[in-house]
Each structure stands twice: as structure tokens, then as C-alpha cells.
Protein backbone atom coordinates (compact mmCIF):
# COMPACT_ATOMS: atom_id res chain seq x y z
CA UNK A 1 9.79 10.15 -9.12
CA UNK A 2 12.90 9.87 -6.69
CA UNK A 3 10.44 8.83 -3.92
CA UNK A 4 8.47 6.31 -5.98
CA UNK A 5 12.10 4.80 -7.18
CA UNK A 6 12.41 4.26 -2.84
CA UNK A 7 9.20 2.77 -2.10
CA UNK A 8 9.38 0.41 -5.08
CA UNK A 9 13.02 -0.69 -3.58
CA UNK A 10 12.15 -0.78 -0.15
CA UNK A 11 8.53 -2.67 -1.52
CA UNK A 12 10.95 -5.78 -2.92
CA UNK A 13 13.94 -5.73 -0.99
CA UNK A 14 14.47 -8.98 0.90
CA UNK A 15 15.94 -7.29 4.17
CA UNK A 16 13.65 -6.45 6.73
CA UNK A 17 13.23 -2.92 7.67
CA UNK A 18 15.30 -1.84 5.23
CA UNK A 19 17.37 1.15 6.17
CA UNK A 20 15.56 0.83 9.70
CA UNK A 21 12.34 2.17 8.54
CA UNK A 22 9.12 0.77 10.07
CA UNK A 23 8.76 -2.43 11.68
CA UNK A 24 7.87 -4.94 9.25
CA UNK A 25 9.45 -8.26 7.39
CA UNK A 26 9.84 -9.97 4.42
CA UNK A 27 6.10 -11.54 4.67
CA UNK A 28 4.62 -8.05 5.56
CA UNK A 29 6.22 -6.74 2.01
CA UNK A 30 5.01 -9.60 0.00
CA UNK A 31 1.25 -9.09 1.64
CA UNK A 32 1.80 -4.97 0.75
CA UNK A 33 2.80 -5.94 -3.08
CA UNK A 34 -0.21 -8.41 -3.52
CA UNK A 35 -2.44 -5.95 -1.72
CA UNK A 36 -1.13 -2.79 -4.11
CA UNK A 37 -2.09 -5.17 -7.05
CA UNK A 38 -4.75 -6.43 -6.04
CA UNK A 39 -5.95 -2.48 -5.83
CA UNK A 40 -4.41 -2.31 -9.34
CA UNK A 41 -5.99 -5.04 -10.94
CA UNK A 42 -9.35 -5.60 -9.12
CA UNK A 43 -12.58 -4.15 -10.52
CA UNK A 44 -13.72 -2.88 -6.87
CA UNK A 45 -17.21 -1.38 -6.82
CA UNK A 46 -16.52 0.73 -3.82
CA UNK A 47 -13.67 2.29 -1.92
CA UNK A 48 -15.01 -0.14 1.10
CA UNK A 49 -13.91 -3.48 -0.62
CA UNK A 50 -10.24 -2.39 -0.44
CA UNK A 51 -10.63 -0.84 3.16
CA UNK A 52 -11.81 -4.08 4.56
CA UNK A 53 -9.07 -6.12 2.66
CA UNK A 54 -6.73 -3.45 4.05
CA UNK A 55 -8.12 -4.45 7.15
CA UNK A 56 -7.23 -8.01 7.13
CA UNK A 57 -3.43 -7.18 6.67
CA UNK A 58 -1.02 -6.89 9.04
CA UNK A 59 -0.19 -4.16 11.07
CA UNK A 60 3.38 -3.99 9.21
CA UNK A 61 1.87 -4.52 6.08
CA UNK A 62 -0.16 -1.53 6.44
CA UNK A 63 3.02 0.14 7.87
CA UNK A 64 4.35 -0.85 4.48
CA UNK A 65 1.45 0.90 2.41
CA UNK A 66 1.10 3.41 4.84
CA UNK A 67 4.96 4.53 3.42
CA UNK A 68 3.90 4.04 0.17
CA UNK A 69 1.12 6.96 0.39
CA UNK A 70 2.50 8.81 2.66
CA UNK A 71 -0.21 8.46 5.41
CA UNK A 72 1.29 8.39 9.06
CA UNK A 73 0.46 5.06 9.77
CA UNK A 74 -1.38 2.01 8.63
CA UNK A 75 -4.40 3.07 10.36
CA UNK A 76 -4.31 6.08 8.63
CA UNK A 77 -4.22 4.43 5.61
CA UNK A 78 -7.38 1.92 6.04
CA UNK A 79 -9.38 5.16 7.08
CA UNK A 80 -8.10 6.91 4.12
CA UNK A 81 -9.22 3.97 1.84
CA UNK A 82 -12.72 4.32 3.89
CA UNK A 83 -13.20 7.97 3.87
CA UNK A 84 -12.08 7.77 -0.27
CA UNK A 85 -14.50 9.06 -3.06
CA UNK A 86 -14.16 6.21 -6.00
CA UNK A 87 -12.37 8.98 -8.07
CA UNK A 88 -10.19 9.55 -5.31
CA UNK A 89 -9.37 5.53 -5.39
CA UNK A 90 -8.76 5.46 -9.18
CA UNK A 91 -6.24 8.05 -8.36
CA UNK A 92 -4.60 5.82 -5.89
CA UNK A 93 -4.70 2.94 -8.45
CA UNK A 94 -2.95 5.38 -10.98
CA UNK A 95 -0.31 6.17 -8.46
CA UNK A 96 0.56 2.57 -7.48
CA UNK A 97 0.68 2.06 -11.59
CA UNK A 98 3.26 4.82 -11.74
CA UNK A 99 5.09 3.14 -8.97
CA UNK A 100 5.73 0.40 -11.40
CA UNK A 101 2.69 -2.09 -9.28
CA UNK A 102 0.92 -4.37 -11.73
């Protein structure tokens, strides 16, 4: 829960790269939050809907959501989002619930 307590900081703190992790702004955390609701709240028929919004975002945007599911890199997290089963993505829509994302 300690780690989902960070990422929800770090997700609306108005520094950039807070405590010098990644390289991403204040726009690239606002564009991470809508994405992670939009995952919340959409009714997405397939994994691929979210992977090609995913797509669209920034690079530190996806750095941003990358540190939120602890994928390596934002890259890493649109292929995970394109490789994911759609139980696997209701499981990522629980997770961003826990972390508070609505």
C-alpha cells in the first residue's frame, strides 16, 4: 500500500520530476491521471482500445504510467496493454481503483 500511497503523490504533485524520477512535467501527469481514468471508467471492449490511446500519449506520460505498474518503461507499458488478456486488464483497472484513480 506504501508504494500505491507514492505513485498517487508523485501522480498529483505539481513539481516536475518529483524527487528526480523520470523525465516528465506537470502536463505529462495530468495526461497519465486522465488516461488511468479513462481505463477506470471506460467500458473498453478490448485490451487494444487502451493500447492505442496509450499510444497517443506522451513519451513522459507513459514514463508516468509506466511507474505506476511497474513496467520498465512506457513502451513496456503500451506492449503490456497489447499483449493483455481482458481479465488481465480488469485487473489493471482494479489496481488503478485501489490507487485511489476514479
Amino acid at each position: 500500500m506504501e508504494k500505491a500511497a507514492e505513485l498517487r503523490k508523485s501522480l498529483h504533485s505539481s513539481d516536475d520530476s518529483p524527487n528526480g524520477v523520470g523525465d516528465f512535467t506537470a502536463e505529462d501527469r495530468s495526461a497519465a491521471r486522465d488516461f488511468a481514468t479513462y481505463l477506470v471508467e471506460a467500458n473498453l471492449a478490448t485490451p487494444g482500445e487502451a493500447a492505442a490511446k496509450a499510444q497517443s500519449l506522451s513519451a513522459g506520460a507513459k514514463t508516468v504510467l509506466a511507474g505506476m505498474t511497474g513496467t520498465p518503461t512506457g513502451d513496456h507499458f503500451v506492449a503490456a496493454l497489447r499483449r493483455m488478456s481482458g481479465d488481465e486488464l480488469l485487473g489493471l483497472r482494479s489496481s488503478f481503483r485501489r490507487m485511489g484513480i476514479k
